[in-house]
N, C-alpha and C. Protein backbone atom coordinates (compact mmCIF):
# COMPACT_ATOMS: atom_id res chain seq x y z
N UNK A 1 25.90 -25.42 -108.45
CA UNK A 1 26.01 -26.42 -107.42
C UNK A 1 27.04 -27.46 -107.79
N UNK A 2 27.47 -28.29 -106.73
CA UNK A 2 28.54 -29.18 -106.91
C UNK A 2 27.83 -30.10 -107.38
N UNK A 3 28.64 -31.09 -108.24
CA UNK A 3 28.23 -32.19 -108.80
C UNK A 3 28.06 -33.37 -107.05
N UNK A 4 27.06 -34.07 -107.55
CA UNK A 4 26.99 -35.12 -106.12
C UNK A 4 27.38 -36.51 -106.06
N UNK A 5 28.19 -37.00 -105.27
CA UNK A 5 28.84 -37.83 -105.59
C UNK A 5 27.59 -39.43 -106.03
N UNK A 6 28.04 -40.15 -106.81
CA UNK A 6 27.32 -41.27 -107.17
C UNK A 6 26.26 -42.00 -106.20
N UNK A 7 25.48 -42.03 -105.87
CA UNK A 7 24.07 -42.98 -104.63
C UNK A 7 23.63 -43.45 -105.00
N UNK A 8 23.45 -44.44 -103.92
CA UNK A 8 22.19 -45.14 -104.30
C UNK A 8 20.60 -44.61 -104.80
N UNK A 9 20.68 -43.70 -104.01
CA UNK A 9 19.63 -42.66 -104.95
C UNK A 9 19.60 -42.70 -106.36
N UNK A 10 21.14 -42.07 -107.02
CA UNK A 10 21.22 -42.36 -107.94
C UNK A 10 20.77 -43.00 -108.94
N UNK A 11 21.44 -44.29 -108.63
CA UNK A 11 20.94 -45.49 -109.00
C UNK A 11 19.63 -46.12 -109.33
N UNK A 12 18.62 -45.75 -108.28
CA UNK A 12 17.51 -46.06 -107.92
C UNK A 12 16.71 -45.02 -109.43
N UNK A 13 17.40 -43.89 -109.58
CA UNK A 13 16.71 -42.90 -111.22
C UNK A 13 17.08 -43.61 -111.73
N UNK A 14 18.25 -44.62 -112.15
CA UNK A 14 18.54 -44.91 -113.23
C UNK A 14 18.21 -46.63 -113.36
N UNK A 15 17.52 -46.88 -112.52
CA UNK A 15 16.36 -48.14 -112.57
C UNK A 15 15.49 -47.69 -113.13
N UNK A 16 14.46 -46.59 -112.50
CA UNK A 16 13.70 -46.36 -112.04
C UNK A 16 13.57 -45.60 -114.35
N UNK A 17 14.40 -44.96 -114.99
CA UNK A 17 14.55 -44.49 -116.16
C UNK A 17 14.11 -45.74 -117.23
N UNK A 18 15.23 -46.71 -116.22
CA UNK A 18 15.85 -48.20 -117.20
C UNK A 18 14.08 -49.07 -117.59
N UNK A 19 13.27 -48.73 -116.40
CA UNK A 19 12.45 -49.69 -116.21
C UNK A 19 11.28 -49.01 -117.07
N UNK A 20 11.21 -47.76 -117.38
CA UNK A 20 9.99 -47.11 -118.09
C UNK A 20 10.46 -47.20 -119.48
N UNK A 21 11.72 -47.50 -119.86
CA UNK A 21 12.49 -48.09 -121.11
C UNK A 21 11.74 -49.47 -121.38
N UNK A 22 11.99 -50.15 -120.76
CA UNK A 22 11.38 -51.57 -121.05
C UNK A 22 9.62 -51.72 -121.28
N UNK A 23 9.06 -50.84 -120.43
CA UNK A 23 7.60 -50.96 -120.33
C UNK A 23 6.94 -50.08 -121.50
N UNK A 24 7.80 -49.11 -122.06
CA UNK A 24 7.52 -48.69 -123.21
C UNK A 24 7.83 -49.65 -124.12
N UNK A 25 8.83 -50.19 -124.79
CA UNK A 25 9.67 -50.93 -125.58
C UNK A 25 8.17 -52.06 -125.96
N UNK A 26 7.86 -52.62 -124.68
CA UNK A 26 7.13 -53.65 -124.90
C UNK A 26 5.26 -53.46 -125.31
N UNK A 27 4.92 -51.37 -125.29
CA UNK A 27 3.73 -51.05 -125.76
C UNK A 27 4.44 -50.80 -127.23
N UNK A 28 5.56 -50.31 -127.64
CA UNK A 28 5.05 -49.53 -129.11
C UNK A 28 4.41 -50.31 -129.86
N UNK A 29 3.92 -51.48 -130.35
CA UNK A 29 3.67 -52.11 -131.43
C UNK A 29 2.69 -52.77 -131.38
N UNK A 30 1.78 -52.33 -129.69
CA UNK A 30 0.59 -52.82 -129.72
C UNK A 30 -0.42 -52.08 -130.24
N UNK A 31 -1.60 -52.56 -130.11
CA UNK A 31 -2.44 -51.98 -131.27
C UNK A 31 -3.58 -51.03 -130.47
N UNK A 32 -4.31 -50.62 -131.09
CA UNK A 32 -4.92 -49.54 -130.35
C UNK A 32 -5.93 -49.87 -129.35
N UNK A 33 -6.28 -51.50 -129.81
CA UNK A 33 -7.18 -51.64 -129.04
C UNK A 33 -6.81 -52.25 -127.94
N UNK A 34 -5.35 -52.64 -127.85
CA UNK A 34 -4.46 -52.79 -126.58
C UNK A 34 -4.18 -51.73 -126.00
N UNK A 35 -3.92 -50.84 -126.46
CA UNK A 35 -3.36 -49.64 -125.90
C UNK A 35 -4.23 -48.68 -125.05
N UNK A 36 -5.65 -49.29 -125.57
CA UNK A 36 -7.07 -48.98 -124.90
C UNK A 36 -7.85 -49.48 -123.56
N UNK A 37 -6.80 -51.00 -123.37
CA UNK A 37 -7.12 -51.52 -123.00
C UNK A 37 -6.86 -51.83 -121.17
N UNK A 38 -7.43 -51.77 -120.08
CA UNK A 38 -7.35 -51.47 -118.55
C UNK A 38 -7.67 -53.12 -118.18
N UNK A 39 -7.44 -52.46 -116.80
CA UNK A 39 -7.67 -53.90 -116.39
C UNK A 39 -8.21 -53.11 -114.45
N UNK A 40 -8.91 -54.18 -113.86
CA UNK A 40 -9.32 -53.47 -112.41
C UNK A 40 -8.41 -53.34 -111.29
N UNK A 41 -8.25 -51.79 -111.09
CA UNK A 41 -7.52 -51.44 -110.04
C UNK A 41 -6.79 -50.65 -110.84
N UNK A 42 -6.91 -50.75 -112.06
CA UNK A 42 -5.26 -49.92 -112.63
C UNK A 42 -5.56 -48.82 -112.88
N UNK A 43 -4.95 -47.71 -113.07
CA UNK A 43 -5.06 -46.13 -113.50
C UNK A 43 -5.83 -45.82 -113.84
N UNK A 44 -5.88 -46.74 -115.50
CA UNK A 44 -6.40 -46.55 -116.31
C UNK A 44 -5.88 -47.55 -117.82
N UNK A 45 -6.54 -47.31 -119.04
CA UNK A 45 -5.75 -47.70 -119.76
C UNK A 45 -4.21 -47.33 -119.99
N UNK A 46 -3.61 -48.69 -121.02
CA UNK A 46 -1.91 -48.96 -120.82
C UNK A 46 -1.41 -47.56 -121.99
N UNK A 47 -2.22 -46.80 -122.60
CA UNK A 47 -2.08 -45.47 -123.25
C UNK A 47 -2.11 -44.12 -121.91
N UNK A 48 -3.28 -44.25 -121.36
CA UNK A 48 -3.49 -42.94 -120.32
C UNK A 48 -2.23 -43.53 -119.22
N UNK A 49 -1.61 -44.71 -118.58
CA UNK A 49 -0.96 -44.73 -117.80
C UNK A 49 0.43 -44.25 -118.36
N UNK A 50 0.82 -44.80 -119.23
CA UNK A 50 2.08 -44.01 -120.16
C UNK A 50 2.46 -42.82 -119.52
N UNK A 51 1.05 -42.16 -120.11
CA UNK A 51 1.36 -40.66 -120.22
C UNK A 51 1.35 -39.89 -119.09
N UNK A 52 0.64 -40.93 -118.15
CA UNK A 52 0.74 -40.74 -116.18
C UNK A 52 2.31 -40.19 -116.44
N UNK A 53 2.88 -41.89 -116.35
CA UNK A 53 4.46 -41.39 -115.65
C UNK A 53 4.73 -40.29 -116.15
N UNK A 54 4.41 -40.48 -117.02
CA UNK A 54 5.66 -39.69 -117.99
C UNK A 54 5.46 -38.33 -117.74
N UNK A 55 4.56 -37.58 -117.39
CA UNK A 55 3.77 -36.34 -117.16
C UNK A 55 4.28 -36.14 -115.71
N UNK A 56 4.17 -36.65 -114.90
CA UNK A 56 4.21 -37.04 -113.40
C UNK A 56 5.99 -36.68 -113.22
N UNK A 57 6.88 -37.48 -114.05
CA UNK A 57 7.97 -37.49 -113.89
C UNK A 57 8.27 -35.86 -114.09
N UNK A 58 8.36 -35.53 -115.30
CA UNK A 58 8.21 -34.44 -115.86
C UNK A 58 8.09 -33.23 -114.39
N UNK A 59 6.79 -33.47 -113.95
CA UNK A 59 6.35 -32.38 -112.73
C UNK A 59 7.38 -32.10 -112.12
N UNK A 60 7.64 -33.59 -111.34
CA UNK A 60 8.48 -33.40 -110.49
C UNK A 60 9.88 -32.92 -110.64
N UNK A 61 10.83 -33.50 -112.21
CA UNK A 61 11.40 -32.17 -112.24
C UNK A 61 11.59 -30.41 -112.34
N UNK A 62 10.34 -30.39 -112.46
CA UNK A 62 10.03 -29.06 -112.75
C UNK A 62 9.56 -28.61 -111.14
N UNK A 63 9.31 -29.43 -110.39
CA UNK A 63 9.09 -28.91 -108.65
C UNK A 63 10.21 -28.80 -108.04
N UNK A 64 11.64 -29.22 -108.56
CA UNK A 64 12.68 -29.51 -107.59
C UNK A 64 13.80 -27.84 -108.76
N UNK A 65 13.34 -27.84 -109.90
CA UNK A 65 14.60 -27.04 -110.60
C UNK A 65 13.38 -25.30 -110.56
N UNK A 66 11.88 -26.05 -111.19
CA UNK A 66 11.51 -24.59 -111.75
C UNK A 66 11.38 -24.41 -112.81
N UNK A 67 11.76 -25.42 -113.62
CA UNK A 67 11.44 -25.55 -115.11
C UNK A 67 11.65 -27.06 -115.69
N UNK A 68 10.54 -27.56 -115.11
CA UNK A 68 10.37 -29.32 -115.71
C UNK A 68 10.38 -29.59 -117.63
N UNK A 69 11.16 -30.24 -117.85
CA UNK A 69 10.63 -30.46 -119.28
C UNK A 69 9.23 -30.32 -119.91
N UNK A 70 9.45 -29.90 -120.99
CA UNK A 70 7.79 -29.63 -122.10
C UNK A 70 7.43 -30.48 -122.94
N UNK A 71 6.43 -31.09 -123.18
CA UNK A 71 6.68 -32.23 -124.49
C UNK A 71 6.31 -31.30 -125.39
N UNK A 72 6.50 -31.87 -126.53
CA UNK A 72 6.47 -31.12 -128.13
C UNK A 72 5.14 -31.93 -128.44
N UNK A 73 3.89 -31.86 -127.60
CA UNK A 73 2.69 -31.85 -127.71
C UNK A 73 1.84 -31.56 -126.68
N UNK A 74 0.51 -31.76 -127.57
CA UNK A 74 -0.39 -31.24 -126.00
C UNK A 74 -1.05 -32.30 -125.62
N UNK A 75 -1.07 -33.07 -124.54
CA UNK A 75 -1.84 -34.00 -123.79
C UNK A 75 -3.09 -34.16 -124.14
N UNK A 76 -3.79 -33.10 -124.32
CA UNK A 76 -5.09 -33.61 -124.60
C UNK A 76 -5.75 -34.07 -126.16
N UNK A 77 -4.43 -33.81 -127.00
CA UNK A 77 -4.38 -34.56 -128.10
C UNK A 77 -4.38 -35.90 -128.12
N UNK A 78 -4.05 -36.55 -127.24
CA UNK A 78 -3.81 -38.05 -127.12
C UNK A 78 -2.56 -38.29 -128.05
N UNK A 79 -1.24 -37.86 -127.73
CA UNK A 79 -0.14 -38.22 -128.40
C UNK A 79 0.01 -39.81 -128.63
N UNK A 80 0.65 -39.84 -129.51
CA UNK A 80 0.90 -41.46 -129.79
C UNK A 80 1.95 -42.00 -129.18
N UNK A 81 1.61 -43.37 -128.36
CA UNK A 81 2.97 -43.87 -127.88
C UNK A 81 4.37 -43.60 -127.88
N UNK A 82 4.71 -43.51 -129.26
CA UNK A 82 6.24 -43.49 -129.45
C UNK A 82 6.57 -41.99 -129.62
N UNK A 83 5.49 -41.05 -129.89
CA UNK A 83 5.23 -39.60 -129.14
C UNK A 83 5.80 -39.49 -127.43
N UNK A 84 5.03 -40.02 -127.09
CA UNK A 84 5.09 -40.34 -125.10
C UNK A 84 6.27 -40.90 -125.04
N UNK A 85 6.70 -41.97 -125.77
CA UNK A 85 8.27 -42.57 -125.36
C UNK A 85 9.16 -41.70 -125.88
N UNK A 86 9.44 -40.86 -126.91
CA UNK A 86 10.54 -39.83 -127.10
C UNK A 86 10.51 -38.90 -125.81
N UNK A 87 9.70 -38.56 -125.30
CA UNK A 87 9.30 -37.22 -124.47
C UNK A 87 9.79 -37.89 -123.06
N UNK A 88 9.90 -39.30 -122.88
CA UNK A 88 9.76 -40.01 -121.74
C UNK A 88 11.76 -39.66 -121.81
N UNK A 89 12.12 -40.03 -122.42
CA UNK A 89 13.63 -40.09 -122.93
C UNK A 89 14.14 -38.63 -122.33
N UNK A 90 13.33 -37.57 -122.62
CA UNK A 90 13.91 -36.49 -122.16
C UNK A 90 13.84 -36.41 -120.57
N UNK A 91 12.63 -36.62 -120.27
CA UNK A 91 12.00 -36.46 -118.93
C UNK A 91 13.40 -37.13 -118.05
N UNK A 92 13.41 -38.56 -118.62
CA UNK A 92 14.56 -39.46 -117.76
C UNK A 92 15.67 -39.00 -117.95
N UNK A 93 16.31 -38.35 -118.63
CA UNK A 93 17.65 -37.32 -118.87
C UNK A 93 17.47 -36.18 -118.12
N UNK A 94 16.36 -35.54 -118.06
CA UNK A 94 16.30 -34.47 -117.12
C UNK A 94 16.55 -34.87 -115.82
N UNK A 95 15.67 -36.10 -115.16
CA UNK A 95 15.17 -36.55 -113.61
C UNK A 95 16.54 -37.15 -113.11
N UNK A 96 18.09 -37.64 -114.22
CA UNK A 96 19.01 -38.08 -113.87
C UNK A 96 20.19 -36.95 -113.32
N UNK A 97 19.71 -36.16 -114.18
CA UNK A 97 20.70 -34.82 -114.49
C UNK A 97 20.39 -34.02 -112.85
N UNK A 98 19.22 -33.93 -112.48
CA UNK A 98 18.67 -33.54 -111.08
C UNK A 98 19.18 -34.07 -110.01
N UNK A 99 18.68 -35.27 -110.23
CA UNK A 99 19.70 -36.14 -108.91
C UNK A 99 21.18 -36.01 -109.01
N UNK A 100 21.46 -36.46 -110.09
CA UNK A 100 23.03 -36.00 -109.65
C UNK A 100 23.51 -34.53 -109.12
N UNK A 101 22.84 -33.70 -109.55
CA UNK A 101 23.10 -31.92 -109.56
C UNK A 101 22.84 -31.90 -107.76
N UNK A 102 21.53 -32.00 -107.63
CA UNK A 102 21.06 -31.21 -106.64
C UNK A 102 21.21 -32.14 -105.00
N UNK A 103 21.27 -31.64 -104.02
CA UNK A 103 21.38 -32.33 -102.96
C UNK A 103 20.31 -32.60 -102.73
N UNK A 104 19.64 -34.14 -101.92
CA UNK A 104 18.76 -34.64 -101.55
C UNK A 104 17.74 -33.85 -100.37
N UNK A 105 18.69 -33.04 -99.48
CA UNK A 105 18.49 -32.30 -98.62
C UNK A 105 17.63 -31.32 -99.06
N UNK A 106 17.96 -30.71 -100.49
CA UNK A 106 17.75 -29.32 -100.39
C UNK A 106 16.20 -28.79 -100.46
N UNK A 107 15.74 -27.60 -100.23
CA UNK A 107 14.38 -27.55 -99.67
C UNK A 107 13.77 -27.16 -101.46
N UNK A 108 12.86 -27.51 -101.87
CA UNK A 108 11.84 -27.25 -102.68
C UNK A 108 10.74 -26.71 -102.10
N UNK A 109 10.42 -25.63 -102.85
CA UNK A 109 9.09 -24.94 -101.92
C UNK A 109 7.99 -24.77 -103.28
N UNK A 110 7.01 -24.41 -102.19
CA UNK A 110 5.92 -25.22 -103.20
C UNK A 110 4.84 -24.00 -102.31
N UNK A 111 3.30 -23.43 -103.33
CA UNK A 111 2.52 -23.30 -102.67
C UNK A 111 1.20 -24.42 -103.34
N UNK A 112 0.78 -24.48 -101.85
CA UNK A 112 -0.37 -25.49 -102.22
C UNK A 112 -1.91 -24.99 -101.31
N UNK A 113 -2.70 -24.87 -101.73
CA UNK A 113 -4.06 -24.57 -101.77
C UNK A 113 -4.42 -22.84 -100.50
N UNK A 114 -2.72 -22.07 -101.37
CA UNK A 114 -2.88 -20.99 -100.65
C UNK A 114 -2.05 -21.00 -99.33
N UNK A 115 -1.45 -22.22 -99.34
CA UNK A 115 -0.55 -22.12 -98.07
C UNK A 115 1.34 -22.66 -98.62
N UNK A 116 1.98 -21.86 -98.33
CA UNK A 116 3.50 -22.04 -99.35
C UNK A 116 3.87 -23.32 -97.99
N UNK A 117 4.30 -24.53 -98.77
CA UNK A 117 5.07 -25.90 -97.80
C UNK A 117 6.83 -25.97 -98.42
N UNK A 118 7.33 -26.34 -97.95
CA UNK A 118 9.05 -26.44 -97.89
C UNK A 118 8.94 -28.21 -97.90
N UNK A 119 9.65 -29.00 -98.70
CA UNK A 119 10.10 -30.07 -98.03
C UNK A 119 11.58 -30.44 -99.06
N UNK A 120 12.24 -31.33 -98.52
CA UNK A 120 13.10 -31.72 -99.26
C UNK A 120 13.28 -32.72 -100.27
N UNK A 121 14.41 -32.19 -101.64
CA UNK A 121 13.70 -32.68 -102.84
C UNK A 121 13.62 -34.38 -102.59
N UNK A 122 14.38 -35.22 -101.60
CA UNK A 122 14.39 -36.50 -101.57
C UNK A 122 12.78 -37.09 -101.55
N UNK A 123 12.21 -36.42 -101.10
CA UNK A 123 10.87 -36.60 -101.40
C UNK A 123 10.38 -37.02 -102.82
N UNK A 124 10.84 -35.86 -103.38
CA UNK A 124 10.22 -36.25 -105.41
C UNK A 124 10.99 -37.41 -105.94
N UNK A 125 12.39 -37.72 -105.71
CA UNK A 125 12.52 -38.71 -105.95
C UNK A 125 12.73 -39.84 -105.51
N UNK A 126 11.74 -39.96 -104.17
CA UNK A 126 10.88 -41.10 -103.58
C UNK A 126 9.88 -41.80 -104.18
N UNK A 127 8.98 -40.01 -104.28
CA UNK A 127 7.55 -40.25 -104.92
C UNK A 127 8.04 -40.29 -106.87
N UNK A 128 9.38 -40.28 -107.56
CA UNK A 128 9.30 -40.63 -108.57
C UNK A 128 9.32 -42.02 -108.79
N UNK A 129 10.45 -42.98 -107.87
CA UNK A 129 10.44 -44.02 -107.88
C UNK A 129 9.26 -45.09 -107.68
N UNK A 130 9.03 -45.00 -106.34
CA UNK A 130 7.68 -45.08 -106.17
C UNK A 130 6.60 -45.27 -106.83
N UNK A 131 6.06 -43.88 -107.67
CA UNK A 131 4.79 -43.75 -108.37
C UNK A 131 5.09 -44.93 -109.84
N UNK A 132 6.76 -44.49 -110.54
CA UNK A 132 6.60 -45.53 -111.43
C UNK A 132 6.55 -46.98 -111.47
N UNK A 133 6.74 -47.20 -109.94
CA UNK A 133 6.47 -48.97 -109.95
C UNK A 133 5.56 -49.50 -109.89
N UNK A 134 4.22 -48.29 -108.86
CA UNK A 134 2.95 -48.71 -109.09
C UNK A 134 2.37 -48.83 -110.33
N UNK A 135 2.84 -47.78 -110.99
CA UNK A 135 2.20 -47.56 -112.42
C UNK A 135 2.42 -48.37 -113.58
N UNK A 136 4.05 -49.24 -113.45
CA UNK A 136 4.40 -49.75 -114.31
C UNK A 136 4.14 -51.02 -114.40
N UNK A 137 3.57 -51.44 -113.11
CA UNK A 137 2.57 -52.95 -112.55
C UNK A 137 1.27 -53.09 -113.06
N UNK A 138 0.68 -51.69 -112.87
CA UNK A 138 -0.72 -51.32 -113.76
C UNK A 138 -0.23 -52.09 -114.99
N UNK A 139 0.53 -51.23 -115.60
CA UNK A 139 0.83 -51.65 -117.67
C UNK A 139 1.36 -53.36 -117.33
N UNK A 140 1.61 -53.58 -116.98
CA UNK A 140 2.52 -55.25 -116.82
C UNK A 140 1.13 -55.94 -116.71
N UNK A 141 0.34 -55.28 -115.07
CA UNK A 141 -0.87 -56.58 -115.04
C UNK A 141 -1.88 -56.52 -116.68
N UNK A 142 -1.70 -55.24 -117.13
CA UNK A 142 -2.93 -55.16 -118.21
C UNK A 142 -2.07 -56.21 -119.58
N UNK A 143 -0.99 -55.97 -119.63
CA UNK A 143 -0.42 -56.69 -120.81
C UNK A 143 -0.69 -57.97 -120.05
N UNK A 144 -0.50 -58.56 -119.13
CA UNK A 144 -0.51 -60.37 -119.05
C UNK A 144 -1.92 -60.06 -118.95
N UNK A 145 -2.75 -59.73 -118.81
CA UNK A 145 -4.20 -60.12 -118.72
C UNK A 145 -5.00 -60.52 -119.82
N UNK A 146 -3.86 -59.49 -121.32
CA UNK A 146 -4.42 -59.67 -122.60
C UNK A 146 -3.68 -61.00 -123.22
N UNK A 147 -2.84 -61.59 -122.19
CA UNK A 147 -1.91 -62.69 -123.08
C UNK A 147 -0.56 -62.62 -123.48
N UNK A 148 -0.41 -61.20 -123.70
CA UNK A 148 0.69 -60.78 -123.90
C UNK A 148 2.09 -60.40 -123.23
N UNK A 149 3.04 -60.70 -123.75
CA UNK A 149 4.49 -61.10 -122.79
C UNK A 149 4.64 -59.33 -121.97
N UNK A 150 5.54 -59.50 -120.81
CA UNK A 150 5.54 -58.21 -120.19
C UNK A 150 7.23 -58.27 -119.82
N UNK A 151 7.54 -57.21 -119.91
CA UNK A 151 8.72 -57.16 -119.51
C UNK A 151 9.44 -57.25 -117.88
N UNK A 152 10.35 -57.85 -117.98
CA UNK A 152 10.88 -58.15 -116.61
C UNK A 152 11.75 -56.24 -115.78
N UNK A 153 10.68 -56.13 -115.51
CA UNK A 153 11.51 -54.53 -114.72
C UNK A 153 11.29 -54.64 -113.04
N UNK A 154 12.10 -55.65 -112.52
CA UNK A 154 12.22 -55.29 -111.39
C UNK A 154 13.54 -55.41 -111.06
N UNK A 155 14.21 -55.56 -110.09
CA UNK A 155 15.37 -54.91 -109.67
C UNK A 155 15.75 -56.31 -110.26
N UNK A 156 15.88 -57.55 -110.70
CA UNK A 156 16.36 -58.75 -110.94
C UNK A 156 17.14 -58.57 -111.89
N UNK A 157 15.88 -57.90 -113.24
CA UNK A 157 15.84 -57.64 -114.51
C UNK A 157 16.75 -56.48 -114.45
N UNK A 158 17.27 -55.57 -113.81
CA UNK A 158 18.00 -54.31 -113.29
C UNK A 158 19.46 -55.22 -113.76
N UNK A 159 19.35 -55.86 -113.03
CA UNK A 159 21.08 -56.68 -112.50
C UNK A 159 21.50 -57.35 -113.63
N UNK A 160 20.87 -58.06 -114.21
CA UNK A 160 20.89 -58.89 -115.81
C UNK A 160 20.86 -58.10 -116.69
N UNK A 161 20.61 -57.00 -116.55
CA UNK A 161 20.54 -56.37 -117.79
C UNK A 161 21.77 -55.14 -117.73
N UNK A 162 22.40 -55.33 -116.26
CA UNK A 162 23.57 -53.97 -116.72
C UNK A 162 24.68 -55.05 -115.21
N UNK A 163 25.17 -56.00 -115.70
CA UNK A 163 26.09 -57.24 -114.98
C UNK A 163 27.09 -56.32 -114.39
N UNK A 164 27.70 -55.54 -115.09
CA UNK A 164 29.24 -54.60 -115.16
C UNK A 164 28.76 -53.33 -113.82
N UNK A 165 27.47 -52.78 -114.00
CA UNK A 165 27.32 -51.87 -112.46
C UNK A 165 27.36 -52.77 -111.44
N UNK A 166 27.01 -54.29 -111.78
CA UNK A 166 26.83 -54.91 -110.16
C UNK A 166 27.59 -55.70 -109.94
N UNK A 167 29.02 -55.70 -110.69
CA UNK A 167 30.09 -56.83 -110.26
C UNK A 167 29.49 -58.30 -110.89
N UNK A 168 28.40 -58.34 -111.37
CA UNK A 168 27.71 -59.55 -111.66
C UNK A 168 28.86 -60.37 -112.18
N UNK A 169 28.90 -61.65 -111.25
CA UNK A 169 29.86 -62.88 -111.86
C UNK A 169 29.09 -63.82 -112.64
N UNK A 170 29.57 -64.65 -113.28
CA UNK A 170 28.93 -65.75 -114.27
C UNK A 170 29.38 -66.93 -113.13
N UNK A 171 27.96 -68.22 -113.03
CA UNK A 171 28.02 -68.73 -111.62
C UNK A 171 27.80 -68.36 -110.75
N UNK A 172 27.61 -66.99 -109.84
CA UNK A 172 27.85 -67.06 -108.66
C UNK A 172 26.55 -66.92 -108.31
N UNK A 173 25.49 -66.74 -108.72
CA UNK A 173 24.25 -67.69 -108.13
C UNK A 173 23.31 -68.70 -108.04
C-alpha cells in the first residue's frame, strides 16, 4: 500500500502514543500499593488499567493488519509496570506505523458472535483514541486522589511539549 499522506488522524496516534508515555512515566516508581490502588468509577486499579490500554491498543492493531503485536509475557502473570511500558512502546510503534500505512477508509472485517461485520479501520482509531483518554483519566483521577502529582496529557500538554509540530511562538499567548 501507498504510504498516506500526514493527518490529522495522524497526529491524533501520535498524541494519543505521546500521552500513554507520560501516564506511564509518572506510574514506574510507584509502589505496589499505589499501583493497587482504584478509585470509583475507574476500570480498575492504576496496574490493571495500564495493561487495559495497552492490551486494547495492541487488539486493535491486530483487527485492522491481522497480526497485532505480542508482549514477551503472559497477562495473567501480572507483568510489572515497566514490563507493560516496554510492550506499550511497541504497541505505539505498531498503531503509528498503521495509520500512516493503511487508508482510513479501508474495510476491516471481523466475525462477531457468528455473524462476519465489515467496518472501516477509522473506527479503531477512533475507538483507540478515545478508549485511551477515558482510561488515562481513570490513572490521573487515581494518582490525584492518592496526593500524588499527575501528568499533564491533554492536548495543552501536546503543544508544550512538541512547540516545533505546532508553529508554537514564544508570547503569542
Amino acid at each position: 500500500m501507498e504510504p498516506q499522506p500526514e493527518t490529522t488522524l495522524v497526529e491524533l496516534i501520535r498524541y494519543n502514543n505521546w500521552a500513554n508515555r507520560q501516564v506511564f512515566t509518572a506510574c514506574l516508581e510507584l509502589t505496589p500499593d499505589q499501583l493497587a490502588a482504584s478509585a470509583p468509577g475507574a476500570y480498575g486499579s492504576i496496574h490493571r488499567t495500564l495493561g487495559h490500554i495497552t492490551a486494547a491498543e495492541a487488539d486493535y492493531v491486530g483487527r485492522i493488519t491481522g497480526d497485532g503485536p505480542q508482549p514477551p509475557f503472559r497477562w495473567e502473570d501480572g507483568p510489572a509496570v515497566a514490563d507493560i511500558a516496554a510492550f506499550a512502546e511497541l504497541v505505539a510503534e505498531a498503531l503509528l506505523d498503521v495509520v500512516q500505512r493503511i487508508s482510513p477508509t479501508e474495510l476491516v472485517h471481523e466475525q462477531e458472535n457468528g455473524q462476519f461485520i465489515d467496518y472501516q479501520a477509522r473506527h479503531l482509531f477512533m475507538q483507540a483514541i478515545n478508549h485511551g483518554i477515558e482510561h488515562r483519566t481513570n490513572v490521573t483521577t487515581i494518582l490525584n486522589s492518592l496526593g500524588l502529582p499527575t501528568p499533564e496529557v491533554d492536548g495543552w500538554g501536546y503543544l508544550f511539549s512538541h512547540p516545533d509540530r505546532f508553529a508554537l511562538k514564544e508570547g503569542s499567548l
